[in-house]
N, C-alpha and C. Protein backbone atom coordinates (compact mmCIF):
# COMPACT_ATOMS: atom_id res chain seq x y z
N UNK A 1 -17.71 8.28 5.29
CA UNK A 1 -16.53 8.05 4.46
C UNK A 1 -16.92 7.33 3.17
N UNK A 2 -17.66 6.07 3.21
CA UNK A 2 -18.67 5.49 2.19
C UNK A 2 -19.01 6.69 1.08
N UNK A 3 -19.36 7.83 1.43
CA UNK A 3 -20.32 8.34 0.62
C UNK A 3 -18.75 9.66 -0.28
N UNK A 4 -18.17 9.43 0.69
CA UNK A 4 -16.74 10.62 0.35
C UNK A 4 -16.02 9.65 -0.65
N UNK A 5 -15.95 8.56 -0.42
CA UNK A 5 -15.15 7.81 -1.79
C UNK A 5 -15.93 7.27 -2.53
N UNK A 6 -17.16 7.28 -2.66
CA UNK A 6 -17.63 7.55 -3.92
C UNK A 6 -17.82 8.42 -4.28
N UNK A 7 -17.37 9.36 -4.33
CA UNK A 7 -17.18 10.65 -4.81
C UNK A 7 -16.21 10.54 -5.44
N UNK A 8 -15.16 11.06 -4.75
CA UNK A 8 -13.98 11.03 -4.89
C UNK A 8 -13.89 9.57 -6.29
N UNK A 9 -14.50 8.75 -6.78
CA UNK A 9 -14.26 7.60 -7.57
C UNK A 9 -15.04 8.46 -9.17
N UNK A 10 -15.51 9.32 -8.66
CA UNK A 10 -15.81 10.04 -9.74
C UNK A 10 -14.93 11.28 -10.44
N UNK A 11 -14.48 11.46 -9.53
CA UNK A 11 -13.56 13.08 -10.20
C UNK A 11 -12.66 12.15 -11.06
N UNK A 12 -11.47 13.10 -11.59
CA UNK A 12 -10.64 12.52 -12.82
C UNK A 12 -9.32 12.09 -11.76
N UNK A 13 -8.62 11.31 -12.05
CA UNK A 13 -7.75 9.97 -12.08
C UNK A 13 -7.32 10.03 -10.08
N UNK A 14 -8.48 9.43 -10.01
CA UNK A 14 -9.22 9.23 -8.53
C UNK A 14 -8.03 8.35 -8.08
N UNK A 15 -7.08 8.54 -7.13
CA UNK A 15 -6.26 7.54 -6.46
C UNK A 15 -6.26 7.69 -4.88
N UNK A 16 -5.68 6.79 -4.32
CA UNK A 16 -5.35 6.70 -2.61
C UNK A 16 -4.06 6.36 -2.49
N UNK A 17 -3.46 7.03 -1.69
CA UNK A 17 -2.19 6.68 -1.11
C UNK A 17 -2.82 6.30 0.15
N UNK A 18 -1.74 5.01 0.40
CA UNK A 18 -2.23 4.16 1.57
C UNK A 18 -0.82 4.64 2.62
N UNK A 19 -0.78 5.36 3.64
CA UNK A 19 0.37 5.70 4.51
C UNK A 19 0.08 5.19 5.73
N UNK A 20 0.70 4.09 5.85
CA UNK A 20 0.57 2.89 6.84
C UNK A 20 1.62 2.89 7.63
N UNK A 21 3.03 3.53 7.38
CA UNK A 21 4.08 3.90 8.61
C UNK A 21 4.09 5.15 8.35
N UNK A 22 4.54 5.89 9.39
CA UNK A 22 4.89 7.07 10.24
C UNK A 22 6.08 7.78 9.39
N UNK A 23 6.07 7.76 8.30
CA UNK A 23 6.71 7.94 7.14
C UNK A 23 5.76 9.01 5.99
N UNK A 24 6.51 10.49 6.08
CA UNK A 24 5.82 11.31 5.51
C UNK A 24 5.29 11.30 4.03
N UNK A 25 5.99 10.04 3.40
CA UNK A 25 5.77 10.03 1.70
C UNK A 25 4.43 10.38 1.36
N UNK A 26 3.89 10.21 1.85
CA UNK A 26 2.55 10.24 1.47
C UNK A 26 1.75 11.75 1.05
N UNK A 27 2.51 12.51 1.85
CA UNK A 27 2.36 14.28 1.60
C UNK A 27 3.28 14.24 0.31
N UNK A 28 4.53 13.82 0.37
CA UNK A 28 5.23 14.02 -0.98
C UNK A 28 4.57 13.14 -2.20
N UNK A 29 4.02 12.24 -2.15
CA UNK A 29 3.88 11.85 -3.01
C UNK A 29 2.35 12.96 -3.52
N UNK A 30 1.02 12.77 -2.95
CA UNK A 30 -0.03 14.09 -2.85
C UNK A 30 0.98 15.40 -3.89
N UNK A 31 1.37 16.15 -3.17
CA UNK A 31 2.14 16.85 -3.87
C UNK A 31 2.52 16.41 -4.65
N UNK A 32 3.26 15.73 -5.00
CA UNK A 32 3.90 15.59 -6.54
C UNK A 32 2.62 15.17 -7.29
N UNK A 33 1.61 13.99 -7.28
CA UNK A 33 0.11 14.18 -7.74
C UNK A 33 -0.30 15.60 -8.36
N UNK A 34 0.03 16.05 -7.42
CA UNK A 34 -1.40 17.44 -7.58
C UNK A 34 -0.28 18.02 -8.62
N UNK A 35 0.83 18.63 -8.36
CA UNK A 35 1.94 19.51 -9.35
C UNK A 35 2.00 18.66 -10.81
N UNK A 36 2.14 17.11 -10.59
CA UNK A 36 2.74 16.36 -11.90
C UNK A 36 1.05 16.66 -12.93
N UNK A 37 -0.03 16.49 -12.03
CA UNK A 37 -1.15 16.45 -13.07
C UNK A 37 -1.76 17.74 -13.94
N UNK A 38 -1.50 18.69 -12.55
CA UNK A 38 -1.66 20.22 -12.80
C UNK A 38 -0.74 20.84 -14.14
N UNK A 39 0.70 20.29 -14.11
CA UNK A 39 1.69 20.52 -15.09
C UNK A 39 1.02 19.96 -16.65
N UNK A 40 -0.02 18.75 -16.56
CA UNK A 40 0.04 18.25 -17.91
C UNK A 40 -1.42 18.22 -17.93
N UNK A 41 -2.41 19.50 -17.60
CA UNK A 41 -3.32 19.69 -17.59
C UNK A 41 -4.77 19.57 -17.25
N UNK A 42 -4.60 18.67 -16.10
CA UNK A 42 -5.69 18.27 -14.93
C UNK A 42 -5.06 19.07 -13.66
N UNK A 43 -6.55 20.58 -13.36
CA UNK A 43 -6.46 21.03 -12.97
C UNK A 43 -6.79 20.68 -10.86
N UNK A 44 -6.14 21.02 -10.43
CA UNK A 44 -6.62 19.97 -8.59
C UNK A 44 -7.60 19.88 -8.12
N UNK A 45 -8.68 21.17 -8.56
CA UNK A 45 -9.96 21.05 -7.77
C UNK A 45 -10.87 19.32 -8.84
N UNK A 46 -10.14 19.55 -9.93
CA UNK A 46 -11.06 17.94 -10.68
C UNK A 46 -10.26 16.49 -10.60
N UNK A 47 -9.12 16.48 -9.72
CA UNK A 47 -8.35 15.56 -8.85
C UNK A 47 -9.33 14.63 -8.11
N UNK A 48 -9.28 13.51 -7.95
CA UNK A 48 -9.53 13.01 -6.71
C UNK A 48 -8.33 12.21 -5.91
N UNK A 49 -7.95 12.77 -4.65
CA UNK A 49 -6.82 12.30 -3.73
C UNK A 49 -7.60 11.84 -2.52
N UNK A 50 -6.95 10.77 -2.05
CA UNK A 50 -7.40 10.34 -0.73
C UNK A 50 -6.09 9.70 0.05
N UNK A 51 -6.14 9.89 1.00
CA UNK A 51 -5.06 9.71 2.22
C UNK A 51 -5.24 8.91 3.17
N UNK A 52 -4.76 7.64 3.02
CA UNK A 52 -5.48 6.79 4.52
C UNK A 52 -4.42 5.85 5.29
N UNK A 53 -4.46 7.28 6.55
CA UNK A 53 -4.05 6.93 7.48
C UNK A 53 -4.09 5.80 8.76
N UNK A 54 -2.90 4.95 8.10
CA UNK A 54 -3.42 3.83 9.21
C UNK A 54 -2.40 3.02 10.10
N UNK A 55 -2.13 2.34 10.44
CA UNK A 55 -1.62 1.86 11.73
C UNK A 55 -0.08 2.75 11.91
N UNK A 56 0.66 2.74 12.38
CA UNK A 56 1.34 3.45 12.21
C UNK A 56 1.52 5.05 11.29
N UNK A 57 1.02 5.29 10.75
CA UNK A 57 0.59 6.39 9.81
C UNK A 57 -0.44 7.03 10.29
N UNK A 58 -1.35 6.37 11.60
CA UNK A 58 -1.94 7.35 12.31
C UNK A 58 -1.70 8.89 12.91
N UNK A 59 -0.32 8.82 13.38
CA UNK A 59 0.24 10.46 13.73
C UNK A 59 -0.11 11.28 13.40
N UNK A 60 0.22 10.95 11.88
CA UNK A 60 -0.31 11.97 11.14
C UNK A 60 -1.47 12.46 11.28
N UNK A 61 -2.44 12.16 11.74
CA UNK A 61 -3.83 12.67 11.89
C UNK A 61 -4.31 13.54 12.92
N UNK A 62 -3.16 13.25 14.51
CA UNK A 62 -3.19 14.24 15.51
C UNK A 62 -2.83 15.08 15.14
N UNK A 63 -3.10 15.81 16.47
CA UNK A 63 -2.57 16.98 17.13
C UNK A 63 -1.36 17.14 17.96
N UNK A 64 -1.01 18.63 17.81
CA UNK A 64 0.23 18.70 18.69
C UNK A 64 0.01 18.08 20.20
N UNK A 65 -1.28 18.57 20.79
CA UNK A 65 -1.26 17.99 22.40
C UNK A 65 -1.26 16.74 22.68
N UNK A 66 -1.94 16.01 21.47
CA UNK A 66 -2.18 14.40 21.88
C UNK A 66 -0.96 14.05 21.14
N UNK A 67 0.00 14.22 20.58
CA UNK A 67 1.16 13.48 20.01
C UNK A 67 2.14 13.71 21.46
N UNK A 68 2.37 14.77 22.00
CA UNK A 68 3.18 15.04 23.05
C UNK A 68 2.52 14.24 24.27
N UNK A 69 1.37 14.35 24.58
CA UNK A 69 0.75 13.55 25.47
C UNK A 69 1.24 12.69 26.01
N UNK A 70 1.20 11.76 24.45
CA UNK A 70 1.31 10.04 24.47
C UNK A 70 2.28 10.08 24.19
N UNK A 71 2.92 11.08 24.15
CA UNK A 71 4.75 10.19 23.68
C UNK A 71 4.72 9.48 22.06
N UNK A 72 3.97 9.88 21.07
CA UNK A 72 3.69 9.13 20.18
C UNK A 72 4.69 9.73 18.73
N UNK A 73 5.59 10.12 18.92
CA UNK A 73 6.99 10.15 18.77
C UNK A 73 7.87 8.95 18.72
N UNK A 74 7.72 8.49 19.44
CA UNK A 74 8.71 7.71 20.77
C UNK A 74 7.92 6.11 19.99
N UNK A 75 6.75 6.30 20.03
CA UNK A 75 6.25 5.12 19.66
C UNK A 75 6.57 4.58 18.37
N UNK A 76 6.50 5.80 17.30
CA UNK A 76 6.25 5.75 15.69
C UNK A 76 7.93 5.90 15.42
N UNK A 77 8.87 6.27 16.78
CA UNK A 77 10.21 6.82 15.75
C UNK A 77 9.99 7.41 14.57
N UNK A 78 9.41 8.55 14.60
CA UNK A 78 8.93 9.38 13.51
C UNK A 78 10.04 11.14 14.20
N UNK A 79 10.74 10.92 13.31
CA UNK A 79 11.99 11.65 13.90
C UNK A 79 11.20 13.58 13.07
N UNK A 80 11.64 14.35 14.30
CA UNK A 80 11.32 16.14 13.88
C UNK A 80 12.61 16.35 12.69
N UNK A 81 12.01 16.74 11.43
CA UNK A 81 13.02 16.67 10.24
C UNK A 81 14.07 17.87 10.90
N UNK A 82 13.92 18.92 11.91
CA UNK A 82 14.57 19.71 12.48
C UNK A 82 15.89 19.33 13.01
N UNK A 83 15.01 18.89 14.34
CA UNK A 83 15.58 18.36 15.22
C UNK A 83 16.02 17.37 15.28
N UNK A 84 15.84 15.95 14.80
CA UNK A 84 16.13 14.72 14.29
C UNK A 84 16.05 13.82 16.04
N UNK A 85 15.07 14.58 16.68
CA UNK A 85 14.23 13.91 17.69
C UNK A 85 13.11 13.36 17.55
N UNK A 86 12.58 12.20 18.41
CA UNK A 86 11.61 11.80 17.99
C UNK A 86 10.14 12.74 18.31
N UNK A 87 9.41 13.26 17.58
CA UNK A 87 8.53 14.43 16.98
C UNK A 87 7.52 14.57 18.60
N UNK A 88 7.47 15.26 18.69
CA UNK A 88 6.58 16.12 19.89
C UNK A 88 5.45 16.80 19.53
N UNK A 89 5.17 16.89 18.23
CA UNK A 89 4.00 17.45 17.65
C UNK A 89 4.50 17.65 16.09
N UNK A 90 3.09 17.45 15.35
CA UNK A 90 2.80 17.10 13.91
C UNK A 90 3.31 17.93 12.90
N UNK A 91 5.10 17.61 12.63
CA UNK A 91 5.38 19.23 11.75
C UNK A 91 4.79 18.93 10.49
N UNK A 92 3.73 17.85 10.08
CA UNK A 92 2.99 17.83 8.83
C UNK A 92 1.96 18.10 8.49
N UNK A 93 1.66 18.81 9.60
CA UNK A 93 -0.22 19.39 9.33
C UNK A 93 -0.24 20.59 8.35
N UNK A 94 0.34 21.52 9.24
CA UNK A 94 0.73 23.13 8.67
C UNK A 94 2.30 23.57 8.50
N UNK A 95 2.28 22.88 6.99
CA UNK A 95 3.92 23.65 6.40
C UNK A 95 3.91 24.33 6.20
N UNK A 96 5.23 25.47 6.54
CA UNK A 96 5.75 26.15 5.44
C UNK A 96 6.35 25.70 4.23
N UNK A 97 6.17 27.05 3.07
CA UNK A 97 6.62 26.53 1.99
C UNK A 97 7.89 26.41 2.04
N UNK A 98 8.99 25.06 1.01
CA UNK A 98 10.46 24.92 0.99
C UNK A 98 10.39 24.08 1.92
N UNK A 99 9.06 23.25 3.31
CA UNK A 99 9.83 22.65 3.94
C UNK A 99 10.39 21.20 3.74
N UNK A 100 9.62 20.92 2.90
CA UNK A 100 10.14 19.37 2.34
C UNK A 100 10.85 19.53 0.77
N UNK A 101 11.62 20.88 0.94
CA UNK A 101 12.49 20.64 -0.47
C UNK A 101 12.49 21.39 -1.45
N UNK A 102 11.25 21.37 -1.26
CA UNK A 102 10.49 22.01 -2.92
C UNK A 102 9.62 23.32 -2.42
N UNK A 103 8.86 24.19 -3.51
CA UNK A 103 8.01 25.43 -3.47
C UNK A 103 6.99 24.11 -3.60
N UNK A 104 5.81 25.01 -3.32
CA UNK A 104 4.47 24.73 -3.51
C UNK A 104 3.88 23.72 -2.61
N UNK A 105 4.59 22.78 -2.33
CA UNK A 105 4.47 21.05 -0.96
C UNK A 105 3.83 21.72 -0.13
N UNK A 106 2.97 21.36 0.47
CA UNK A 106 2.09 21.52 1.60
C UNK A 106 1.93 20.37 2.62
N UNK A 107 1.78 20.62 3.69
CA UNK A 107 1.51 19.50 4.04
C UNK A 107 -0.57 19.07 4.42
N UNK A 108 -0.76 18.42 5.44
CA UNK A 108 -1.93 17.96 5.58
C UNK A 108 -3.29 19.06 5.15
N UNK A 109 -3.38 20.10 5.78
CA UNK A 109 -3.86 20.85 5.97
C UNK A 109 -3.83 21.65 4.47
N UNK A 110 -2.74 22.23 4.05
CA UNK A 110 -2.58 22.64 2.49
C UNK A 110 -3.34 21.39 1.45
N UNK A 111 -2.94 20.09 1.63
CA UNK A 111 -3.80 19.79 0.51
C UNK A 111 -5.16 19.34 1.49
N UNK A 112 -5.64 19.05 2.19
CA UNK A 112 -6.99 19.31 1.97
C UNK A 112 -7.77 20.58 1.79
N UNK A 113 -7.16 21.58 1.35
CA UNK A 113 -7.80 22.85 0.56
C UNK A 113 -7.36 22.79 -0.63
N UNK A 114 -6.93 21.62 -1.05
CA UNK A 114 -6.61 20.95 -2.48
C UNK A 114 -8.08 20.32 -2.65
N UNK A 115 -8.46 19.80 -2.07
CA UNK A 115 -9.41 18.68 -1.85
C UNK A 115 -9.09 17.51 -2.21
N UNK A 116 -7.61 17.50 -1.24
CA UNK A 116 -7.66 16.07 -0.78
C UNK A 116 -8.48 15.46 0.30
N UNK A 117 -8.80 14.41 0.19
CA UNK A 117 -9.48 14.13 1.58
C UNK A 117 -8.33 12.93 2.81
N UNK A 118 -8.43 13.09 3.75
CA UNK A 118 -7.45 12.19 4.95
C UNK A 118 -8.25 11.55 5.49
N UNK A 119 -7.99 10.18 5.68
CA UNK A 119 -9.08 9.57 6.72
C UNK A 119 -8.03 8.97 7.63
N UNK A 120 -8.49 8.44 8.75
CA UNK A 120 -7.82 7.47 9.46
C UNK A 120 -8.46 6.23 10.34
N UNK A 121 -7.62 5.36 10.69
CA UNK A 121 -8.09 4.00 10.73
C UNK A 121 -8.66 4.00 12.33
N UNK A 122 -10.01 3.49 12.42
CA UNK A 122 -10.29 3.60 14.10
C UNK A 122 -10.00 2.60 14.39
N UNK A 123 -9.75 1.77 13.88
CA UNK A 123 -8.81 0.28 14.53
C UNK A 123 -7.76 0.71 15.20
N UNK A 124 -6.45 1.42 14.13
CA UNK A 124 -5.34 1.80 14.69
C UNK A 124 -5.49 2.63 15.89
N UNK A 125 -6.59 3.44 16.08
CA UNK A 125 -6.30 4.29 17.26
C UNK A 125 -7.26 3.40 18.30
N UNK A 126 -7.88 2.46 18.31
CA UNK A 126 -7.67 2.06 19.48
C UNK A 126 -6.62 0.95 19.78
N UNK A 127 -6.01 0.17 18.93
CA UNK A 127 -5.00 -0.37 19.13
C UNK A 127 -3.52 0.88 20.03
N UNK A 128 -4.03 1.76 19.50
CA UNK A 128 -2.43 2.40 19.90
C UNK A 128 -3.39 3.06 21.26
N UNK A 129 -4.38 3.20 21.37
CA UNK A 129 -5.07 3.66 22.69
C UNK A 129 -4.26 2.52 23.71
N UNK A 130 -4.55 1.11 23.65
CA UNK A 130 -4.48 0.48 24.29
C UNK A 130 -2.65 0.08 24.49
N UNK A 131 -1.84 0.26 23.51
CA UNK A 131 -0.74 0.63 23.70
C UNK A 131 -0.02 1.41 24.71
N UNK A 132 -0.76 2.91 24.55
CA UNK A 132 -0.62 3.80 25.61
C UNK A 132 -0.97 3.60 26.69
N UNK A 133 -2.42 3.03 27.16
CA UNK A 133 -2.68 3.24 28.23
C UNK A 133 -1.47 1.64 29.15
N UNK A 134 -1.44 0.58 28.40
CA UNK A 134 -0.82 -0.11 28.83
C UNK A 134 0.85 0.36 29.66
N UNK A 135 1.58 0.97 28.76
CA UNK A 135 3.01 1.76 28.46
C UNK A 135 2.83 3.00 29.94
N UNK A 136 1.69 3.67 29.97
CA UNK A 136 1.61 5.04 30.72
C UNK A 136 0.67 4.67 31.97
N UNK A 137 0.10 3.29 32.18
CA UNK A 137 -0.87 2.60 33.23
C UNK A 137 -1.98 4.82 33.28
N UNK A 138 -2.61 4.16 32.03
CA UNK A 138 -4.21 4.85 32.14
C UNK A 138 -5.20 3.88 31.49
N UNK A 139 -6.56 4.38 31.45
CA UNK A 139 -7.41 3.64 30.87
C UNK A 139 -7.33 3.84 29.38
N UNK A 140 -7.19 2.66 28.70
CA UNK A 140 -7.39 2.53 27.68
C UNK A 140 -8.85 3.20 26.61
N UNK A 141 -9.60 3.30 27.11
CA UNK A 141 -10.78 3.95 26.80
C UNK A 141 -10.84 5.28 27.04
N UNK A 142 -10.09 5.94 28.22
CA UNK A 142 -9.56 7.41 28.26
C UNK A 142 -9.02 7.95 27.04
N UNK A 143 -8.16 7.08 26.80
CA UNK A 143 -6.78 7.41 25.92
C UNK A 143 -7.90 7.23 24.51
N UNK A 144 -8.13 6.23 23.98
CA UNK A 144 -9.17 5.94 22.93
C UNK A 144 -9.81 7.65 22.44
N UNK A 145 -10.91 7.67 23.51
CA UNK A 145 -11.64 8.96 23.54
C UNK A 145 -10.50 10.39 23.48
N UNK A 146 -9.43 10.44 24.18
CA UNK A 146 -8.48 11.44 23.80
C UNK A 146 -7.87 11.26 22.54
N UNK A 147 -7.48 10.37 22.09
CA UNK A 147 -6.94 10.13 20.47
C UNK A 147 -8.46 10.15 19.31
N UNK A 148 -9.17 10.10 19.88
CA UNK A 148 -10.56 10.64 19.09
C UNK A 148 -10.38 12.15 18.87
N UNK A 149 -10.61 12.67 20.13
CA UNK A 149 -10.38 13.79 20.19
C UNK A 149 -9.39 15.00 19.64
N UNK A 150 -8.66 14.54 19.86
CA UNK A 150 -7.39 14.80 18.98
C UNK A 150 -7.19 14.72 17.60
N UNK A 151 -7.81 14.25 17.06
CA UNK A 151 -7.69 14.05 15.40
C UNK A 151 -7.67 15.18 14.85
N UNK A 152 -7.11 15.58 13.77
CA UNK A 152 -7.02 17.07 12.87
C UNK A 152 -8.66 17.83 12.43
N UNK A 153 -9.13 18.80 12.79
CA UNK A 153 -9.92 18.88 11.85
C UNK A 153 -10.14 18.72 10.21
N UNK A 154 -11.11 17.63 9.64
CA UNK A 154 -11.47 17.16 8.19
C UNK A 154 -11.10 16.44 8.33
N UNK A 155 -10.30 15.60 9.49
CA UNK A 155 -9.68 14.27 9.37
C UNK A 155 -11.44 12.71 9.24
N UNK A 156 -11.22 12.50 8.12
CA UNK A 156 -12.65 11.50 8.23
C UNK A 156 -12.21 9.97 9.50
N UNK A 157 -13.53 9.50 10.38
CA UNK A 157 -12.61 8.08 10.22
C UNK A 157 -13.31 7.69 10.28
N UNK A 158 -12.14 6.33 9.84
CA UNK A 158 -12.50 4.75 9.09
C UNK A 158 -12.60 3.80 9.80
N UNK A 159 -14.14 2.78 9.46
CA UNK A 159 -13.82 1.74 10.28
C UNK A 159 -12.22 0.72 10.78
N UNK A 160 -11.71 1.25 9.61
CA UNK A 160 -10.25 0.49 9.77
C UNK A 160 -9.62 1.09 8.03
N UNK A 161 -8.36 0.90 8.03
CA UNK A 161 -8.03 1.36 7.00
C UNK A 161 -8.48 0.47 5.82
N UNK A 162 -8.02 -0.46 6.07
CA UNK A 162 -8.00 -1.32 5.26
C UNK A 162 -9.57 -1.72 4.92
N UNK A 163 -10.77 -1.32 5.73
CA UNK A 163 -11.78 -1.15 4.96
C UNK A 163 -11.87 -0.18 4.01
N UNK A 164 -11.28 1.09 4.22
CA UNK A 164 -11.32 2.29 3.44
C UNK A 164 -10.37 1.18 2.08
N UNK A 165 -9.71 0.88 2.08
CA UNK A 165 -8.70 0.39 0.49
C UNK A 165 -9.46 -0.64 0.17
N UNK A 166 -10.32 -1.70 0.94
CA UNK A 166 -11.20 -2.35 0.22
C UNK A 166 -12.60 -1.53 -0.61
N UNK A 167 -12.63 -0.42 -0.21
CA UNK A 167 -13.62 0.26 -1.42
C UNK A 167 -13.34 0.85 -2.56
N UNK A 168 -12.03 0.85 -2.73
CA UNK A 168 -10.80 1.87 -3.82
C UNK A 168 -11.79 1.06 -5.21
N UNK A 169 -11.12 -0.43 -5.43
CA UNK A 169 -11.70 -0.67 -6.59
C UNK A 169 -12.84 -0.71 -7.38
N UNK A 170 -14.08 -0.86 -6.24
CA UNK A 170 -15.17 -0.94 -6.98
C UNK A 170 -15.64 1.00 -7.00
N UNK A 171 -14.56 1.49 -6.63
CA UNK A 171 -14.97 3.15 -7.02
C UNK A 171 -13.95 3.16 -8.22
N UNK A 172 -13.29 2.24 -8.48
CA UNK A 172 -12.25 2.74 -9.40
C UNK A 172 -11.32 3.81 -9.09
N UNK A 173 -10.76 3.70 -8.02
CA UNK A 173 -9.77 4.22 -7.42
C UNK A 173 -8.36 3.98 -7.61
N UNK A 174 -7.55 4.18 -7.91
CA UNK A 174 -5.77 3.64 -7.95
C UNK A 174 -5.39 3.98 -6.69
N UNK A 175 -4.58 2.60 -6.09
CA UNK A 175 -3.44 2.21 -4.86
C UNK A 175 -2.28 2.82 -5.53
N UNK A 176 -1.85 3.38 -4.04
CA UNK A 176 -0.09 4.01 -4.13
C UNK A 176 -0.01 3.36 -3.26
N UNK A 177 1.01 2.40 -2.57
CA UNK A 177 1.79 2.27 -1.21
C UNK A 177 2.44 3.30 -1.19
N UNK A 178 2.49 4.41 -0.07
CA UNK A 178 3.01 5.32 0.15
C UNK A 178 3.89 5.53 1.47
N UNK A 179 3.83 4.55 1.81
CA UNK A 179 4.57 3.95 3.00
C UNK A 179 5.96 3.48 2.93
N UNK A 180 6.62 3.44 1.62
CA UNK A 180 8.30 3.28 1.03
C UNK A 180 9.03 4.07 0.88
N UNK A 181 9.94 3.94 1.11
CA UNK A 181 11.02 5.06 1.23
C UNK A 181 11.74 4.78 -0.26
């Protein structure tokens, strides 16, 4: 990840959205990034976006089996924009277009063929490992290794998030809190 954000500190107007609750802004905001810059002539592949997923904002990084698994719905109150249940699997990986509103929005999966990059926090997932296994009486280290497992493919991870945002500045990176409604 070290070597991906310095990269990323090189392309043109290099930022991170930090999505720390279970709160999709963070795809909307990405999107609006990529459309607002693209519109006034910075084209996406010379973007640098980064996404870091962390304590709560972890979800986002599973999978359908390990979100249903763990009940991690239920945990995040991260409600299905459908259904307005609490989510059973990740309707933010692979959107359709129009689903958050607008043409063009993608979710996880669409912009990292933007080249955005997603990381997520391995703190948070063993904290929420140990959550689960506590909540569902399994081993915590089961659950750990299954929420490993589970992560999206391209999903990078981070020693912790908040190590990933302590490297933003000396790459010259720009903070979004993307975690506000």
């Amino acid at each position: 990840l070290d070597v991906a954000i310095k990269k990323l500190g090189k392309k043109e107007h290099p930022v991170a959205f930090d999505v720390s609750q279970a709160i999709p802004y963070g795809f909307i905001w990405s999107n609006v990034y990529y459309k607002t810059n693209a519109d006034t002539g910075t084209p996406e592949k010379k973007l640098g976006v980064l996404n870091v997923l962390r304590h709560g904002g972890i979800i986002f990084a599973l999978n359908d089996e390990t979100i249903a698994k763990y009940k991690l719905g239920e945990r995040t109150k991260l409600k299905d924009p459908k259904t307005k249940e609490a989510i059973t699997s990740n309707p933010y990986y692979d959107i359709p277009d129009g689903f958050m509103g607008r043409t063009g929005f993608t979710g996880l999966k669409g912009l990292q063929e933007k080249g955005a990059i997603f990381c997520v926090c391995d703190m948070a997932l063993q904290s929420t490992a140990g959550y689960v296994a506590r909540k569902m009486k399994l081993d915590k280290d089961e659950v750990y290794k299954d929420l490993v497992k589970g992560t999206l493919p391209g999903v990078i991870s981070a020693p912790s998030g908040v190590w990933a945002l302590g490297r933003l500045a000396e790459n010259k990176i720009a903070y979004i809190d993307a975690s506000v409604a």
